[in-house]
C-alpha atoms as a PDB file:
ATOM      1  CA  UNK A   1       0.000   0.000   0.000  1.00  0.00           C
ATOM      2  CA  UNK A   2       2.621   2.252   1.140  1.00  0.00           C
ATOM      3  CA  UNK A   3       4.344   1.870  -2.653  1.00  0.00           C
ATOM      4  CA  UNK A   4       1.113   2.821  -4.663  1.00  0.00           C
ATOM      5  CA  UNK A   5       0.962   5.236  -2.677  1.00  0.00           C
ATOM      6  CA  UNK A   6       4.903   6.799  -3.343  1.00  0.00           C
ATOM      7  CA  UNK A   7       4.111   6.206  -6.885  1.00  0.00           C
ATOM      8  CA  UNK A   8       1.081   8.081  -7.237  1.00  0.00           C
ATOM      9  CA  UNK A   9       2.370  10.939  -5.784  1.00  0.00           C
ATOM     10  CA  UNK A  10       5.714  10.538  -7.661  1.00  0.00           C
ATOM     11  CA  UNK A  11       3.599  10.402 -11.339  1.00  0.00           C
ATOM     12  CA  UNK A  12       1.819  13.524 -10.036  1.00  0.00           C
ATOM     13  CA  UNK A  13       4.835  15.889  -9.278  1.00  0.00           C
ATOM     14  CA  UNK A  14       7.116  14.614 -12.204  1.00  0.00           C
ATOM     15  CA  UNK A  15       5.023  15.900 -15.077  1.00  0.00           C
ATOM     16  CA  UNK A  16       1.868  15.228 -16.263  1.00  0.00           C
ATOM     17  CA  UNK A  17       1.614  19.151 -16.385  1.00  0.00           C
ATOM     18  CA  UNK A  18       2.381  20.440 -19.610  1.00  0.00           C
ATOM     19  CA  UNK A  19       3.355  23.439 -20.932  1.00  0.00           C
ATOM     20  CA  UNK A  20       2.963  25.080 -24.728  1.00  0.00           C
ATOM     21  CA  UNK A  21       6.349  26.000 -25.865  1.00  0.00           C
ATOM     22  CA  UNK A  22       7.641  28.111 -29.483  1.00  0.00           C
ATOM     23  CA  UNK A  23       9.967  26.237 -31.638  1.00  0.00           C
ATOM     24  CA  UNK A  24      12.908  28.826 -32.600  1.00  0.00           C
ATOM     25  CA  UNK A  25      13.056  27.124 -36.466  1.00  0.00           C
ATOM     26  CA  UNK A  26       9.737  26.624 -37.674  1.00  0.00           C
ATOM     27  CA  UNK A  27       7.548  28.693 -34.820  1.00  0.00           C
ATOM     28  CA  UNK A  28       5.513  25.842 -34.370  1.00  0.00           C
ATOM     29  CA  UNK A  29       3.448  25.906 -31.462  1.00  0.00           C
ATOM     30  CA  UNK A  30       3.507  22.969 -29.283  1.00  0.00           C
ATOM     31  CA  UNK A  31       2.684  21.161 -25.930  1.00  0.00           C
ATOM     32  CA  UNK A  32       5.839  19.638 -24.211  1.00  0.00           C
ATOM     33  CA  UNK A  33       6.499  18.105 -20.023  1.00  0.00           C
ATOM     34  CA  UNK A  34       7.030  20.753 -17.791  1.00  0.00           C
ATOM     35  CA  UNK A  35       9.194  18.850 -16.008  1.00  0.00           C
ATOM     36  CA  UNK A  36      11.953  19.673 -19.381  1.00  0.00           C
ATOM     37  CA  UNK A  37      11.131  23.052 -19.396  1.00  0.00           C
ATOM     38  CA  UNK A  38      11.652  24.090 -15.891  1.00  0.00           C
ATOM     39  CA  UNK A  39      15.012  21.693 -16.057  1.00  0.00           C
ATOM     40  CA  UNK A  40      15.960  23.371 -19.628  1.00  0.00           C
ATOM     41  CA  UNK A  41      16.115  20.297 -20.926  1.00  0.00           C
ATOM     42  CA  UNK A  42      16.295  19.566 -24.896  1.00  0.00           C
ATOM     43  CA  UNK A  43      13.276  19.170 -26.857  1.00  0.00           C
ATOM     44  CA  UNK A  44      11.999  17.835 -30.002  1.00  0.00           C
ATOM     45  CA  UNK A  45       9.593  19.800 -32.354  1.00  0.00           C
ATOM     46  CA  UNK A  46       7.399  17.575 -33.398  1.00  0.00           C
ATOM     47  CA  UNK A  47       7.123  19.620 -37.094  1.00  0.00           C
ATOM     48  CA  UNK A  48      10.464  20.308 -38.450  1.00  0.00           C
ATOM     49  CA  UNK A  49      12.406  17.697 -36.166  1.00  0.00           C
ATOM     50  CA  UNK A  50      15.109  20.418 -34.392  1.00  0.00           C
ATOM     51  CA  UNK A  51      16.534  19.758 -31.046  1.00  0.00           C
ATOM     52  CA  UNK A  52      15.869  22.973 -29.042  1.00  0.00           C
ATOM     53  CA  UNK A  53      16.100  24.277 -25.542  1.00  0.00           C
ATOM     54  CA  UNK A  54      13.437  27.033 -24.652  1.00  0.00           C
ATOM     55  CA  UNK A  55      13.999  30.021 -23.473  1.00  0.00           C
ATOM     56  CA  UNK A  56      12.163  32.554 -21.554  1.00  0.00           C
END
């Protein structure tokens, strides 16, 4: 019991959240973890295929 319940709580911090994010190359608008973009973590757009990290 005591694991379900660690897990549950550690799905809900580490990012289910999401947040919409501007790719630098194409402008493409999309929806990426929040979890990457608070660690400024690479991303993927998912229309022209560039690596990015997002900035503020």
């Amino acid at each position: 019991m005591i694991m379900f319940v660690i897990d549950y709580a550690r799905k809900l911090i580490s990012g289910k959240s999401t947040s919409t994010v501007t790719c630098p190359h194409c402008s493409l608008r999309s929806s990426q973890p929040l979890s990457k973009v608070r660690l400024k973590q690479a991303m993927l757009c998912p229309g022209c295929k560039a690596l990015f990290i997002p900035t503020r």
